[in-house]
Protein backbone atom coordinates (compact mmCIF):
# COMPACT_ATOMS: atom_id res chain seq x y z
CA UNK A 1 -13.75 -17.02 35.93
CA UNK A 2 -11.38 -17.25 32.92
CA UNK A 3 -10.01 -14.32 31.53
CA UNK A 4 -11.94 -13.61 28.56
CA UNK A 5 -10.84 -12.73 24.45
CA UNK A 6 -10.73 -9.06 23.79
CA UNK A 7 -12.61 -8.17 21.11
CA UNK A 8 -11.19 -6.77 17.78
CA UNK A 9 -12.87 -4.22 16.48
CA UNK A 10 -12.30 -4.06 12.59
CA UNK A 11 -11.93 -0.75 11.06
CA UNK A 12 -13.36 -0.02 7.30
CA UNK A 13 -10.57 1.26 5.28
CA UNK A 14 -11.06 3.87 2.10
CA UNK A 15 -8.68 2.75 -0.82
CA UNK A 16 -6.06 5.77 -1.75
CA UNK A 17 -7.39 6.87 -4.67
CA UNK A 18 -10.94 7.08 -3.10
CA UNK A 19 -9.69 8.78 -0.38
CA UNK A 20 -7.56 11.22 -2.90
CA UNK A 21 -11.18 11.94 -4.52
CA UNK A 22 -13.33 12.19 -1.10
CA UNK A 23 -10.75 14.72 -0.01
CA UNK A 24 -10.27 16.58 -3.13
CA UNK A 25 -13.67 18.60 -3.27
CA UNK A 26 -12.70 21.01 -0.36
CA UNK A 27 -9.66 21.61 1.88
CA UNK A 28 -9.66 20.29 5.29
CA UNK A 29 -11.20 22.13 7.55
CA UNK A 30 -11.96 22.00 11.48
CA UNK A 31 -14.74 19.69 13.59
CA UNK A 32 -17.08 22.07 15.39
CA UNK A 33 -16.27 21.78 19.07
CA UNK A 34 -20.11 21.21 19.89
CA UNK A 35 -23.45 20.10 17.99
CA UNK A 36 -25.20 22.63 18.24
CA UNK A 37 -27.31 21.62 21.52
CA UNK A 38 -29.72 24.33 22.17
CA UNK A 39 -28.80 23.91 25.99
CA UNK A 40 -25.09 22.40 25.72
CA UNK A 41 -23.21 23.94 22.86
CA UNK A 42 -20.24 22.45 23.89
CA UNK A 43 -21.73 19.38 24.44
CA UNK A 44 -20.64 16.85 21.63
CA UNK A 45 -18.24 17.49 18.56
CA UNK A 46 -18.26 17.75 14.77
CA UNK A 47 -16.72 15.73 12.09
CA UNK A 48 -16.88 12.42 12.96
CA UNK A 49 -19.06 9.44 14.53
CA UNK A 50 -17.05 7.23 17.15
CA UNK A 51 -18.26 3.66 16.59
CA UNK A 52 -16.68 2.08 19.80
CA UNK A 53 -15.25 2.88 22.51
CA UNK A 54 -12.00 0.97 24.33
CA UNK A 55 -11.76 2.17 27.75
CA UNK A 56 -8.77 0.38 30.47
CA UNK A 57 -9.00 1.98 33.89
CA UNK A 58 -7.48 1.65 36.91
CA UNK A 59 -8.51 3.28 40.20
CA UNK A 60 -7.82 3.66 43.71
CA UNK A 61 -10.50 5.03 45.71
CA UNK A 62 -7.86 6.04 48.54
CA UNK A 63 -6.31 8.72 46.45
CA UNK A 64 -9.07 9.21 44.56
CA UNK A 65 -6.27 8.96 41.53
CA UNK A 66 -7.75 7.58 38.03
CA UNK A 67 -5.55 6.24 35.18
CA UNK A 68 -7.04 5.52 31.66
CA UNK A 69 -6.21 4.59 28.24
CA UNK A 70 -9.20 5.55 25.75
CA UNK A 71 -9.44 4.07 22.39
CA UNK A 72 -12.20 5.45 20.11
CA UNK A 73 -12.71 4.22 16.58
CA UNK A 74 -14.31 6.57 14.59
CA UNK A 75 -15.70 7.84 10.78
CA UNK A 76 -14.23 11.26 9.89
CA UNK A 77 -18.03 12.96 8.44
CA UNK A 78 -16.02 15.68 7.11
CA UNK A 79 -12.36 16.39 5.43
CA UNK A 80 -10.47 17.16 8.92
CA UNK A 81 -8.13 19.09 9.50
CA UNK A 82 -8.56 18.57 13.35
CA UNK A 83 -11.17 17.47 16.10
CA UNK A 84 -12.47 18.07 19.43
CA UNK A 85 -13.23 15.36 22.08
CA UNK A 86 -14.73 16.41 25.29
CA UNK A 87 -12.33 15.51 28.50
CA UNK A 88 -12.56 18.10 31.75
CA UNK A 89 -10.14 17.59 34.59
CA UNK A 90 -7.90 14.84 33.62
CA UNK A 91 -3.94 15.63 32.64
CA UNK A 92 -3.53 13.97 28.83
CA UNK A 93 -0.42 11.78 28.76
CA UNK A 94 0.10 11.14 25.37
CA UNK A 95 -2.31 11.15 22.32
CA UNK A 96 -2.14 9.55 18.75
CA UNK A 97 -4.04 9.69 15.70
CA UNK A 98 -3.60 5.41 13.91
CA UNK A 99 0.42 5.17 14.61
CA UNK A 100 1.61 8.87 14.61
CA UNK A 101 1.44 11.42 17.38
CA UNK A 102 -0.93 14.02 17.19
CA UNK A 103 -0.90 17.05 18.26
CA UNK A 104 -3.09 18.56 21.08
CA UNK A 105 -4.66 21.11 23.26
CA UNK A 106 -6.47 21.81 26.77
CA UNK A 107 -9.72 24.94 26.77
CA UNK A 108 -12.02 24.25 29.46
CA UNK A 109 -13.54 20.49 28.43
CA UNK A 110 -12.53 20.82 24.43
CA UNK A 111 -9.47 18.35 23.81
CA UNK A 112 -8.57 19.87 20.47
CA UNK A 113 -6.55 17.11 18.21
CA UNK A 114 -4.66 17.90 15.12
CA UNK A 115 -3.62 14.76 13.02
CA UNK A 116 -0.16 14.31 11.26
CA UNK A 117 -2.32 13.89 8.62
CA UNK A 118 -6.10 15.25 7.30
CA UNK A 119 -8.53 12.44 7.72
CA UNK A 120 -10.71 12.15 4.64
CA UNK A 121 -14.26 12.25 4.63
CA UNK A 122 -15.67 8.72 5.17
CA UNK A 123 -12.35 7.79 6.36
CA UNK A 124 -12.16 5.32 9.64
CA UNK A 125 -9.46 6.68 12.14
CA UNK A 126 -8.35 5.48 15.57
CA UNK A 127 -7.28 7.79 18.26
CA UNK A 128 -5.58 6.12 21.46
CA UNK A 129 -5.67 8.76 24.56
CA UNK A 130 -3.46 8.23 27.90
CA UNK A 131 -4.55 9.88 30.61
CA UNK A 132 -4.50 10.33 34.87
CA UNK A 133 -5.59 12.90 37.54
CA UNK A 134 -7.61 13.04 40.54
CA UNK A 135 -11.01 12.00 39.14
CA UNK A 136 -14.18 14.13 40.58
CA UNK A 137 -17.55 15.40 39.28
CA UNK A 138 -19.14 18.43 37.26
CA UNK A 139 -21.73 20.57 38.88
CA UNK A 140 -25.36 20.46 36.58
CA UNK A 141 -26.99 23.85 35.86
CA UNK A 142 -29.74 22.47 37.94
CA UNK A 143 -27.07 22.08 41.08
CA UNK A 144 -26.46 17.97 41.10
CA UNK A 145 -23.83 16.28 41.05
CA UNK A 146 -22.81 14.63 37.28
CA UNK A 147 -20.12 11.89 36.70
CA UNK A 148 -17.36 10.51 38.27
CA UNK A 149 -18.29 10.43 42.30
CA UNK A 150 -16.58 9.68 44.62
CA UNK A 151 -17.77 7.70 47.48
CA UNK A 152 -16.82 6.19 50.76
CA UNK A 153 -15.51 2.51 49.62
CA UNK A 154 -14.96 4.20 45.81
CA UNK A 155 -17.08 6.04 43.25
CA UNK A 156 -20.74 6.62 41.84
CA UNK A 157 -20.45 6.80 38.37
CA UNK A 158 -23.57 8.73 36.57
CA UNK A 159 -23.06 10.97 33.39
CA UNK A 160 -26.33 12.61 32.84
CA UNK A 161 -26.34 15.30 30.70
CA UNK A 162 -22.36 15.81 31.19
CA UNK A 163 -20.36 13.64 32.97
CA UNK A 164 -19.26 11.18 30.50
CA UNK A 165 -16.13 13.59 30.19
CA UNK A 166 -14.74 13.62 33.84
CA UNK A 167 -13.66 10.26 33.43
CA UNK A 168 -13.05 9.50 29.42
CA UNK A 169 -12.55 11.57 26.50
CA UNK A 170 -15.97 11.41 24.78
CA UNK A 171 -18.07 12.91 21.74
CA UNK A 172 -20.14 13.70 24.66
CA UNK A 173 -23.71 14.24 23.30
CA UNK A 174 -26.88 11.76 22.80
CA UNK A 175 -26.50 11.90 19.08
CA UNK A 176 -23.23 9.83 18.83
CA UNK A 177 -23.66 6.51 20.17
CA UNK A 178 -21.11 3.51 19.81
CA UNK A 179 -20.38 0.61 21.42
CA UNK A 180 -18.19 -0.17 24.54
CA UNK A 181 -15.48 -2.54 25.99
CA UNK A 182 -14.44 -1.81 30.01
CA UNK A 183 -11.07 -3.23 31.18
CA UNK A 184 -11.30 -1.87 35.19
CA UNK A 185 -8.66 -2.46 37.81
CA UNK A 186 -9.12 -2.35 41.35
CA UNK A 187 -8.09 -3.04 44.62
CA UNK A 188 -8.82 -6.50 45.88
CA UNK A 189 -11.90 -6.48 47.61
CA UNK A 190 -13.28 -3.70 45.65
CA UNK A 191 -15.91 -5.02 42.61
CA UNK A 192 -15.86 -2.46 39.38
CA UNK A 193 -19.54 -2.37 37.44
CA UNK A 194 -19.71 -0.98 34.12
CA UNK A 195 -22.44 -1.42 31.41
CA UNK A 196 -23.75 -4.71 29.45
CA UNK A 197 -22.52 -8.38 29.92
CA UNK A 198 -19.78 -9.28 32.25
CA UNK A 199 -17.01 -10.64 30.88
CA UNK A 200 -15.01 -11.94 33.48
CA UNK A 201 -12.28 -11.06 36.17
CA UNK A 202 -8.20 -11.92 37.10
CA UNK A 203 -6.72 -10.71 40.46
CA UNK A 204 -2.98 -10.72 40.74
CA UNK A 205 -0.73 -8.49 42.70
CA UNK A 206 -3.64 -7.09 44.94
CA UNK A 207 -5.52 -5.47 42.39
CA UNK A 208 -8.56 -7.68 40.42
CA UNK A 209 -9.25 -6.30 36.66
CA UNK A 210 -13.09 -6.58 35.75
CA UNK A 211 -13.95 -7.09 31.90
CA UNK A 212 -17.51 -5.59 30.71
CA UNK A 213 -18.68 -5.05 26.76
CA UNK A 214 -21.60 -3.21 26.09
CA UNK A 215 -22.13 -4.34 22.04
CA UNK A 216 -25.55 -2.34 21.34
CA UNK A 217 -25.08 1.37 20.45
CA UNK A 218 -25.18 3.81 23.74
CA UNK A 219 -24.69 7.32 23.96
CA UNK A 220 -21.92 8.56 26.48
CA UNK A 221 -24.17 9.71 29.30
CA UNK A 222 -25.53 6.26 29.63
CA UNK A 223 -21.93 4.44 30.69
CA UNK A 224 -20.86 3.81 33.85
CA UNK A 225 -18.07 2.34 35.76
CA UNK A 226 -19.41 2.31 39.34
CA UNK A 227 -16.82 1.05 41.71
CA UNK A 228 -17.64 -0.42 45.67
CA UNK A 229 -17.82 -3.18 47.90
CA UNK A 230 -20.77 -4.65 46.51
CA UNK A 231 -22.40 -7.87 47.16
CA UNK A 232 -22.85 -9.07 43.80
CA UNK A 233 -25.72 -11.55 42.38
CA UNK A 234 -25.66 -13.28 38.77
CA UNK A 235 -28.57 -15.21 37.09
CA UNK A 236 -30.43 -15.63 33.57
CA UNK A 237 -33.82 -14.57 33.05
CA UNK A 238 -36.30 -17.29 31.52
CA UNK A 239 -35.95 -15.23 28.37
CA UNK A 240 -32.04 -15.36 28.27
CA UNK A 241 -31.14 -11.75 30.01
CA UNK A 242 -28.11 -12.01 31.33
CA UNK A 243 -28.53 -10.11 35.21
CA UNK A 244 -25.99 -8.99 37.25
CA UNK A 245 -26.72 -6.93 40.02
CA UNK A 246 -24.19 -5.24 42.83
CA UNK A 247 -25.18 -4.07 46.20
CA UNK A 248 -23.89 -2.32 48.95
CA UNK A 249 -24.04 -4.80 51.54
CA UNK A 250 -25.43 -1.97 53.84
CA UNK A 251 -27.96 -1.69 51.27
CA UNK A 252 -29.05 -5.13 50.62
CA UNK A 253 -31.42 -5.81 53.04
CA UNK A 254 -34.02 -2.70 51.80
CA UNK A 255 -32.86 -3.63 48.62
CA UNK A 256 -33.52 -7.38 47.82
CA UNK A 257 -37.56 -7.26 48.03
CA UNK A 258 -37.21 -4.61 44.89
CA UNK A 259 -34.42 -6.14 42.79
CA UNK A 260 -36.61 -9.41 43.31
CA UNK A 261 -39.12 -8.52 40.89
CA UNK A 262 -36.50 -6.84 38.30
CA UNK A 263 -37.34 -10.06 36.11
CA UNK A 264 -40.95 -9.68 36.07
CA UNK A 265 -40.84 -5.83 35.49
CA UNK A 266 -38.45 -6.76 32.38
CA UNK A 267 -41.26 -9.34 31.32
CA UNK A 268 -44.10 -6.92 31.93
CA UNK A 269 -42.60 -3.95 30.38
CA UNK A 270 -41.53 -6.31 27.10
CA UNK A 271 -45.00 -6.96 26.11
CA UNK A 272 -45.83 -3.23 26.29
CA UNK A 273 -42.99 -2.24 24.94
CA UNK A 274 -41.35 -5.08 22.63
CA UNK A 275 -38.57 -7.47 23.32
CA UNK A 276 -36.37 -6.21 26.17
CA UNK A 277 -33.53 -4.20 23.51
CA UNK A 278 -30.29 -5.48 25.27
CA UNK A 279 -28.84 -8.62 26.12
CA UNK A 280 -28.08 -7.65 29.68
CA UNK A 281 -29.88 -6.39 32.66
CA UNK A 282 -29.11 -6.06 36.54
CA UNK A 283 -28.51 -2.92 38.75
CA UNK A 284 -26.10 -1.43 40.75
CA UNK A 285 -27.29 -0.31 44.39
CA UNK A 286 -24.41 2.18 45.86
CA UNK A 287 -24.69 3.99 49.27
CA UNK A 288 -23.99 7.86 47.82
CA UNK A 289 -25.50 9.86 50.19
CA UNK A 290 -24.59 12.88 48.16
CA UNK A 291 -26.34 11.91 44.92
CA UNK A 292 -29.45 12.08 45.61
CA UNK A 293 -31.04 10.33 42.44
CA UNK A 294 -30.92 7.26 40.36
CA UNK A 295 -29.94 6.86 36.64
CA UNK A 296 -30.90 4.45 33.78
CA UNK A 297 -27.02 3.89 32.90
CA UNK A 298 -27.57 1.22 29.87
CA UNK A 299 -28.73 -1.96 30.69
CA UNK A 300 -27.55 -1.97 34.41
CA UNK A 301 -29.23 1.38 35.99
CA UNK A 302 -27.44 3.02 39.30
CA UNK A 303 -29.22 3.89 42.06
CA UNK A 304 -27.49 6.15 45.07
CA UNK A 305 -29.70 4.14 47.36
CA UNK A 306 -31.84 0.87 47.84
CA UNK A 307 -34.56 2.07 45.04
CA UNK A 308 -38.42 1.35 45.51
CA UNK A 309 -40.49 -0.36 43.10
CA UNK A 310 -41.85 2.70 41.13
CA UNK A 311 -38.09 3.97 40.56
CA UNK A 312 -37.25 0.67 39.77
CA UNK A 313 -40.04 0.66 37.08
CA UNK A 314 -39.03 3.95 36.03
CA UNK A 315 -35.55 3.24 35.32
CA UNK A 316 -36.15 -0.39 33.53
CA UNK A 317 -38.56 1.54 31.46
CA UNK A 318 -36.02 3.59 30.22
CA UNK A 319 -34.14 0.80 28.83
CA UNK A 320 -36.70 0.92 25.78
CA UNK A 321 -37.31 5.40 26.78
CA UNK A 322 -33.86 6.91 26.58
CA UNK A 323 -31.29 3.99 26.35
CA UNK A 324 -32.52 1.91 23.09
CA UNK A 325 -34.25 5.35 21.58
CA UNK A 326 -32.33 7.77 22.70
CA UNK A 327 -33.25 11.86 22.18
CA UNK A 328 -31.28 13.95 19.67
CA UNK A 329 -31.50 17.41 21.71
CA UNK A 330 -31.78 17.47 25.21
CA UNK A 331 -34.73 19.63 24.55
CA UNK A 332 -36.66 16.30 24.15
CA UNK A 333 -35.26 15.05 26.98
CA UNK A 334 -39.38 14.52 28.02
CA UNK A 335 -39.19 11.16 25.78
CA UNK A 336 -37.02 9.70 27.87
CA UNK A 337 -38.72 11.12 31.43
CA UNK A 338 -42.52 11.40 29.88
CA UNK A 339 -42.30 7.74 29.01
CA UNK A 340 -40.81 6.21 31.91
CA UNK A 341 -42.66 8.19 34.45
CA UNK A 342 -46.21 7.33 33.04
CA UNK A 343 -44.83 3.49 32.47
CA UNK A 344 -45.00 3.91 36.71
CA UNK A 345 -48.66 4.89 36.50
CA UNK A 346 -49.31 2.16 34.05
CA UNK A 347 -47.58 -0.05 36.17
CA UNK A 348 -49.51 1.05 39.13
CA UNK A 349 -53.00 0.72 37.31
CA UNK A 350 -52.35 -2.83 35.97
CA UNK A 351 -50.95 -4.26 39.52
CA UNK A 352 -53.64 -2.98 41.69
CA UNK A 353 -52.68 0.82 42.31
CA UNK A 354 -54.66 3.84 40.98
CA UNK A 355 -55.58 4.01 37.64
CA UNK A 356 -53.96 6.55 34.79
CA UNK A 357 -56.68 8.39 34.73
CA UNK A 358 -56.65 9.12 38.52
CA UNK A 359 -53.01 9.96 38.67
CA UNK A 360 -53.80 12.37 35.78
CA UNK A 361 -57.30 13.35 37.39
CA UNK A 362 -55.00 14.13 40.71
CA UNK A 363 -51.87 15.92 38.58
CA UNK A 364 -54.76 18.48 36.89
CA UNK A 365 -56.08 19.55 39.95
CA UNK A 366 -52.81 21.26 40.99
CA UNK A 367 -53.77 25.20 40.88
CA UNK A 368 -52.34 26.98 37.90
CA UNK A 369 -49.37 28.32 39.70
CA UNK A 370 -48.06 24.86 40.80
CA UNK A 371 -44.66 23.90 39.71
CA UNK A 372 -45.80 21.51 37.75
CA UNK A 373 -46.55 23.96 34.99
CA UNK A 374 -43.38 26.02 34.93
CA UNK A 375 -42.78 25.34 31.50
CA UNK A 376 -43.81 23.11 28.94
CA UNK A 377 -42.19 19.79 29.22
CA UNK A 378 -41.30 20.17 25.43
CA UNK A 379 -39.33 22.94 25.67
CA UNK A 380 -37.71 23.12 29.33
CA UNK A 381 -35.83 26.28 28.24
CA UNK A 382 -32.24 25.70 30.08
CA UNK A 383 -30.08 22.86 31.40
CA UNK A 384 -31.08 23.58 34.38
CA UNK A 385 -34.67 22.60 33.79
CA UNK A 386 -34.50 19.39 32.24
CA UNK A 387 -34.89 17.31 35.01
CA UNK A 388 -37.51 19.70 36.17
CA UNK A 389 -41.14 18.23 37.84
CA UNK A 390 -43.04 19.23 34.32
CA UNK A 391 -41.02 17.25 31.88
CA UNK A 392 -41.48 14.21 33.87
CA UNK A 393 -45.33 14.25 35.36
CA UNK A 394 -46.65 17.17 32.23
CA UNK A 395 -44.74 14.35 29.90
CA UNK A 396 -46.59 11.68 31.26
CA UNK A 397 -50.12 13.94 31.54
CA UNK A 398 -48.85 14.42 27.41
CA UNK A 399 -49.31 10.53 26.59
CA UNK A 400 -52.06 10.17 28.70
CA UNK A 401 -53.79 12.35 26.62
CA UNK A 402 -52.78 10.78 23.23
CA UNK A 403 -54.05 7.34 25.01
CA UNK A 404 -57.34 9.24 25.65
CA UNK A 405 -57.64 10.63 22.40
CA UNK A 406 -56.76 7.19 20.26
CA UNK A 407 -58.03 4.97 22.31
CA UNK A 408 -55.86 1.99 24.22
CA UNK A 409 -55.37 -0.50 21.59
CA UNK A 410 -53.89 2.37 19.33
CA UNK A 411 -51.78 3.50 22.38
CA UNK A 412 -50.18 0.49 23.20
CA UNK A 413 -49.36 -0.11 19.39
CA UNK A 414 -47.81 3.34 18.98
CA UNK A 415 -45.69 2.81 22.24
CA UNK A 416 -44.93 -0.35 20.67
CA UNK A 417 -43.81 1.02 17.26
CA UNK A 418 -42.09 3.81 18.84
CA UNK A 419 -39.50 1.34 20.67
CA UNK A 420 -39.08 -1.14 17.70
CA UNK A 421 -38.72 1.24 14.66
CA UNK A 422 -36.39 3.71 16.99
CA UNK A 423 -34.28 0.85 18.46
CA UNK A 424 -30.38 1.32 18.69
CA UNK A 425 -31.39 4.71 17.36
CA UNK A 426 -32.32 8.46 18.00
CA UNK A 427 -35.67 9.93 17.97
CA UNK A 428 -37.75 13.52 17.88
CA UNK A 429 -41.35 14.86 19.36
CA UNK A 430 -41.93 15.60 15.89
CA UNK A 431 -40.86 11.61 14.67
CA UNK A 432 -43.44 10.59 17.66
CA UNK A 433 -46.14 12.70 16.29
CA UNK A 434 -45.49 11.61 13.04
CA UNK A 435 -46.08 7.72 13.67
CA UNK A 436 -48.98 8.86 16.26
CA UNK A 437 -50.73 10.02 13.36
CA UNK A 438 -49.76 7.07 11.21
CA UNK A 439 -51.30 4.40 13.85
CA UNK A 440 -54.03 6.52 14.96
CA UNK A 441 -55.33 7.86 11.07
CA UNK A 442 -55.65 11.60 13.21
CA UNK A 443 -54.50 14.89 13.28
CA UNK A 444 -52.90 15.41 16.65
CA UNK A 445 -50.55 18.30 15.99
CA UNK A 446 -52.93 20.51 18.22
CA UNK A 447 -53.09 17.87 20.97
CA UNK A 448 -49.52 17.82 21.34
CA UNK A 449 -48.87 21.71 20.90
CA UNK A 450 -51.25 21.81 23.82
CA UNK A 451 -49.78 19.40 26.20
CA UNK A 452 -45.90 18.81 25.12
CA UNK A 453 -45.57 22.90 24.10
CA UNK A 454 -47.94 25.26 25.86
CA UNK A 455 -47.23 26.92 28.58
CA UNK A 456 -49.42 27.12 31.76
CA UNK A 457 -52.63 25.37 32.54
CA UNK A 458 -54.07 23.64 29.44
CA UNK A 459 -58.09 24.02 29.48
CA UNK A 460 -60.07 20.99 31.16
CA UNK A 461 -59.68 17.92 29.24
């Protein structure tokens, strides 16, 4: 394919004198080197919003070695003095701030930069990061594996909750979201995958350079860059989706049936849900043994093995549940997994499986020292819960229960109103109860303390 136009992304500017007056109500002072995340204070930085991201990687999965240039433009929020960006593992090269150097430092993941200059609030900055080192994962609270990983034929790319910063320097934390362009090299033979429509490839010299741009906003967790020998399929959906998808070859075979009926899972889930929020789709089917889960990465989800239909389900779903709305703490992380995970049991009632109400009916029955009520899916209480069995299957028991109580033709319209009015955005439990009541004309504060925030057994429904 021809090599295709890199973008320009245009920064705003501030005129001098503005900038004189924005900066002239209080000194510069520091970014915080987190936001505050109940259960990842480092997570994520203060001071600024990154708009887009400019990311040109090369990587040989032989030595494992990663090189990358990272170009963020970003909004100072605040009169900086300097800034964190989250990066763990990777030896910085060089570093500036617009056209000057800037001065840096390494503490565990904080990359602290100090500008020639103060930025100015409301000021648009660009910060241009080189980078290399032997690229490799972060260990979760919860024991998985998170970020760049490294397989057989290359690496398994998956940065939920943390691993956006083991392979770029990030303001690594569901709040910020930007946009993305991918330049990835690779050795010939090897196929690169990274997030929203593909742009095109070039081989020369034995290495081929993949283009990717991922235009709607997406928080850092969400990208990948998932390199393999992959057999690779390309097609438009009869609404316009642009699908890629890239398989292990000793993958495809359980694979195809599944990724067959990607189109009509994007069709059924958009008239639950609204129109599908991207203008790409597709997945990427690895062979990572060592993973042991799959992850919505936007609009191209990654799965460490040949996925069946309810994951597949699951993980389109979150393309509205997570990717389009995405959570502002990761103590609402049961928005993303609630939804998705009772989009399977809607899935399964409406094509011939058990109803809802049965999967619920089955869920309840569990004895009052199951798992399954550990902890209230609202408030997981550590990292290392968040992926736990209540926030997904208590989450989806949670909307079940709202269904119930507004009947389905209110349901369907809140689920409806929650994608649309959320999209490219952030949202809260407390946003969700707000419009629940709004559709529905109810007071459902009590149904959701129950089921989202009480712990243990709620009383028979």
């Amino acid at each position: 394919m021809p090599q295709a136009v890199r973008r320009t992304f245009v920064i705003g500017t501030v005129p001098v004198a503005l900038a004189v007056l924005l900066g002239a109500a209080a000194p510069p002072t520091a970014g915080s080197s987190g936001v505050g995340d109940p259960y990842f204070p480092l997570a994520g930085n203060g001071g600024y919003h990154v708009g887009h991201y400019d990311l040109t990687l090369r990587y040989d999965p032989g030595s494992r070695h990663l090189d990358g240039k990272a170009v963020l433009y970003a909004r100072a929020t605040q009169h900086l003095s300097r800034f964190n960006l989250d990066l763990k593992g990777l030896k910085v090269t060089s570093l500036t701030v617009g056209r000057d150097k800037a001065g840096f430092s390494r503490a565990g993941q904080e990359l602290t930069v100090t500008p020639r200059k103060a930025l100015h609030q409301g000021q648009w900055f660009r910060v241009t990061v080189a980078y290399n080192g032997k690229a490799g994962p972060v260990t979760d609270p919860d024991g998985s594996l998170d970020g760049w990983i490294p397989t057989d034929d290359g690496a398994f790319v998956a940065g939920e909750p943390q691993g956006a910063m083991t392979w770029f320097p990030a303001n690594n934390h569901p709040k910020d979201k930007a946009s993305y362009d991918f330049t990835i090299t690779v050795p010939d033979g090897r196929t690169a995958v990274a997030n929203g429509v593909f742009l095109g490839k070039r081989s020369a010299h034995g290495q081929t350079t993949f283009r990717w741009r991922q235009s709607e906003p997406m928080a850092a967790y969400l990208a990948t860059a998932t390199v393999g020998k992959f057999k690779v399929e390309q097609f438009t959906t009869r609404s316009g989706i642009q699908v890629y998808n890239a398989v292990d070859p000793r993958e495809a075979a359980a694979a195809a049936p599944v990724l067959k009926k990607l189109p009509s899972v994007l069709e059924w889930e958009s008239r639950l849900f609204g129109p599908y929020p991207f203008k790409a789709a597709g997945s990427i089917v690895d062979r990572a043994p060592n993973v042991g889960y799959a992850l919505e990465t936007q609009t191209r989800p990654v799965y460490d093995r040949a996925p069946d239909l309810s994951t597949l389900v699951h993980e389109s779903a979150h393309q509205w549940f997570g990717d389009s709305v995405t959570p502002t703490s990761w103590k609402d992380i049961w928005l993303n997994e609630g939804f998705a995970t009772y989009t399977e049991w809607l899935y399964d009632e409406q094509h011939g499986g058990d109803s809802a109400q049965k999967t619920f009916d089955k869920l309840y029955a569990r004895p009052a020292s199951d798992g399954l009520r550990e902890f209230p899916p609202g408030d997981p209480g550590s990292g290392a819960n968040i992926f736990g069995t209540p926030v997904y299957a208590r989450g989806a028991m949670a909307l079940h229960q709202l269904r119930k109580a507004v009947g389905d033709r209110v349901f369907f319209r809140i689920l409806r109103a929650w994608a649309t009015e959320h999209r490219d955005g952030h949202g809260t439990t407390a946003q969700l109860v707000r419009l629940a009541e709004r559709e529905s004309g109810k007071d459902l504060d009590g149904l959701f303390q129950t089921w989202v925030y009480q712990q243990g057994k709620p009383a028979a429904p």
